[in-house]
C-alpha atoms as a PDB file:
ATOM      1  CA  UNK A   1     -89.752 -41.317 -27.638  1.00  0.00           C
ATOM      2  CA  UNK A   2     -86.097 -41.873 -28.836  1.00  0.00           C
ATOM      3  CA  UNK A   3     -84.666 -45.179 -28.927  1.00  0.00           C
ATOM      4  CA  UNK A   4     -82.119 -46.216 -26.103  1.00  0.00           C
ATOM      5  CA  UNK A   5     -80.073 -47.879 -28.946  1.00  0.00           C
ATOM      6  CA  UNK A   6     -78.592 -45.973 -31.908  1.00  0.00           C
ATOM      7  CA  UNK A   7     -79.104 -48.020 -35.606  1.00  0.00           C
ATOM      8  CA  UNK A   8     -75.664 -49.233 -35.764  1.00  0.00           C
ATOM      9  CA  UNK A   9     -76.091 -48.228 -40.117  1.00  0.00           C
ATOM     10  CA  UNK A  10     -76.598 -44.425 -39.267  1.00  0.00           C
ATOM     11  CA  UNK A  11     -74.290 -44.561 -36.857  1.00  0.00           C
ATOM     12  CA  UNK A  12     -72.318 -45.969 -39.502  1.00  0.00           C
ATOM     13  CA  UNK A  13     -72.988 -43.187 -41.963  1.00  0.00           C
ATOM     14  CA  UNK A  14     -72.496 -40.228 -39.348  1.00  0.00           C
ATOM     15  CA  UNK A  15     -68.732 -41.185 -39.137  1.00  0.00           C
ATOM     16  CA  UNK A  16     -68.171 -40.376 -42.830  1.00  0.00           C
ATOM     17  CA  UNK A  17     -70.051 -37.384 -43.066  1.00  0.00           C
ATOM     18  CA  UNK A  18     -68.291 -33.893 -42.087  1.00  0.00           C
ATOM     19  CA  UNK A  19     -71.222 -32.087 -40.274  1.00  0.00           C
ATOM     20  CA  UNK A  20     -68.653 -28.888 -40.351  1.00  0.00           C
ATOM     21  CA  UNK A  21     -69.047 -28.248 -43.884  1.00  0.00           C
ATOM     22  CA  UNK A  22     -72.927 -29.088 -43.400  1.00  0.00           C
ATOM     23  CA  UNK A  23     -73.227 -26.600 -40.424  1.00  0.00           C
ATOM     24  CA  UNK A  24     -71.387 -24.349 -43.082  1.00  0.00           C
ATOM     25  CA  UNK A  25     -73.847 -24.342 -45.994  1.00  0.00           C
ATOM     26  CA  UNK A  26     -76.803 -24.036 -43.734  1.00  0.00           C
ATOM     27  CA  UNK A  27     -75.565 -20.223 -42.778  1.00  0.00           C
ATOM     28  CA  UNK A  28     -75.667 -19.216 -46.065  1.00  0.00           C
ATOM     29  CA  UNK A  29     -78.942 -17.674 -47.605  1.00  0.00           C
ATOM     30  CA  UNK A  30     -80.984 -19.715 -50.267  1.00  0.00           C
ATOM     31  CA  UNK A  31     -79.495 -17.134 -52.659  1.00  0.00           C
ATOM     32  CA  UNK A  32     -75.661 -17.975 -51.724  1.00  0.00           C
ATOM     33  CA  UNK A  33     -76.271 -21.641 -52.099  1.00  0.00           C
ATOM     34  CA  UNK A  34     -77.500 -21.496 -55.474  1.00  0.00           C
ATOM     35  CA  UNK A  35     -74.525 -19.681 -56.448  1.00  0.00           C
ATOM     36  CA  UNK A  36     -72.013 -21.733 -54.919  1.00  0.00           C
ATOM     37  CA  UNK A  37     -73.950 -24.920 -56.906  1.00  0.00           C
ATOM     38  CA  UNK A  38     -74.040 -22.663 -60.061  1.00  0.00           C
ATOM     39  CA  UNK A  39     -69.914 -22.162 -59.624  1.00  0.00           C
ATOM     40  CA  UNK A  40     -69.681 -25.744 -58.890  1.00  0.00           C
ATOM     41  CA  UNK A  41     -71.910 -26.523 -61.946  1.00  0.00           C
ATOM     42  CA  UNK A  42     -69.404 -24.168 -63.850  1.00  0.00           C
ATOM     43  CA  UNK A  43     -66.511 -26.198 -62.851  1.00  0.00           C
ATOM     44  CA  UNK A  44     -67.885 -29.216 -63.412  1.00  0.00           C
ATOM     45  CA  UNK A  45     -68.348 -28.407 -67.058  1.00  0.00           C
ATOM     46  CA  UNK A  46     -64.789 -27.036 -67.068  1.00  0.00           C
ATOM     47  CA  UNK A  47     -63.320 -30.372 -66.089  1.00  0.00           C
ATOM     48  CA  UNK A  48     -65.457 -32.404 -68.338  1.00  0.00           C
ATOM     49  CA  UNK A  49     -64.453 -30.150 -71.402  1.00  0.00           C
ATOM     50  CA  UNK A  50     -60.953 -30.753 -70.397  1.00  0.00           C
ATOM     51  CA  UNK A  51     -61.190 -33.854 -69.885  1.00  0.00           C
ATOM     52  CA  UNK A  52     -62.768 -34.781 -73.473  1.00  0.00           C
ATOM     53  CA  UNK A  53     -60.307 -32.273 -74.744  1.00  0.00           C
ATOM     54  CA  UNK A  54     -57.395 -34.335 -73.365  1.00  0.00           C
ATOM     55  CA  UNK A  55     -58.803 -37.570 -74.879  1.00  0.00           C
ATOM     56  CA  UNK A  56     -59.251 -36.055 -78.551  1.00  0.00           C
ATOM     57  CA  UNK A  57     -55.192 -35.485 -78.141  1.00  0.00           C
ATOM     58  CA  UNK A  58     -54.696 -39.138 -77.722  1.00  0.00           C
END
């Protein structure tokens, strides 16, 4: 049986989280989602290079 009273700390956490974007990645196939994390991963790596890139100019 549910509880009549919400924890006030998920509560809490449920205010910060989109659910739109979760909603979102949970159409996608398994397939689609490991791509979009491999282009993130890509990114990711991009930044960091630049990043130490733009530090070795200093």
């Amino acid at each position: 049986m549910a509880s009549e009273t919400a924890d006030p700390v998920i509560e809490l956490y449920k205010a910060s989280i989109d659910r739109t974007l979760l909603r979102e990645n949970l159409r996608l196939t398994p397939e689609e989602r490991v791509r979009n994390l491999q282009r993130l991963q890509t990114l990711a790596e991009a930044a960091r290079e630049a990043g130490a890139a733009r530090r070795r100019q200093r």
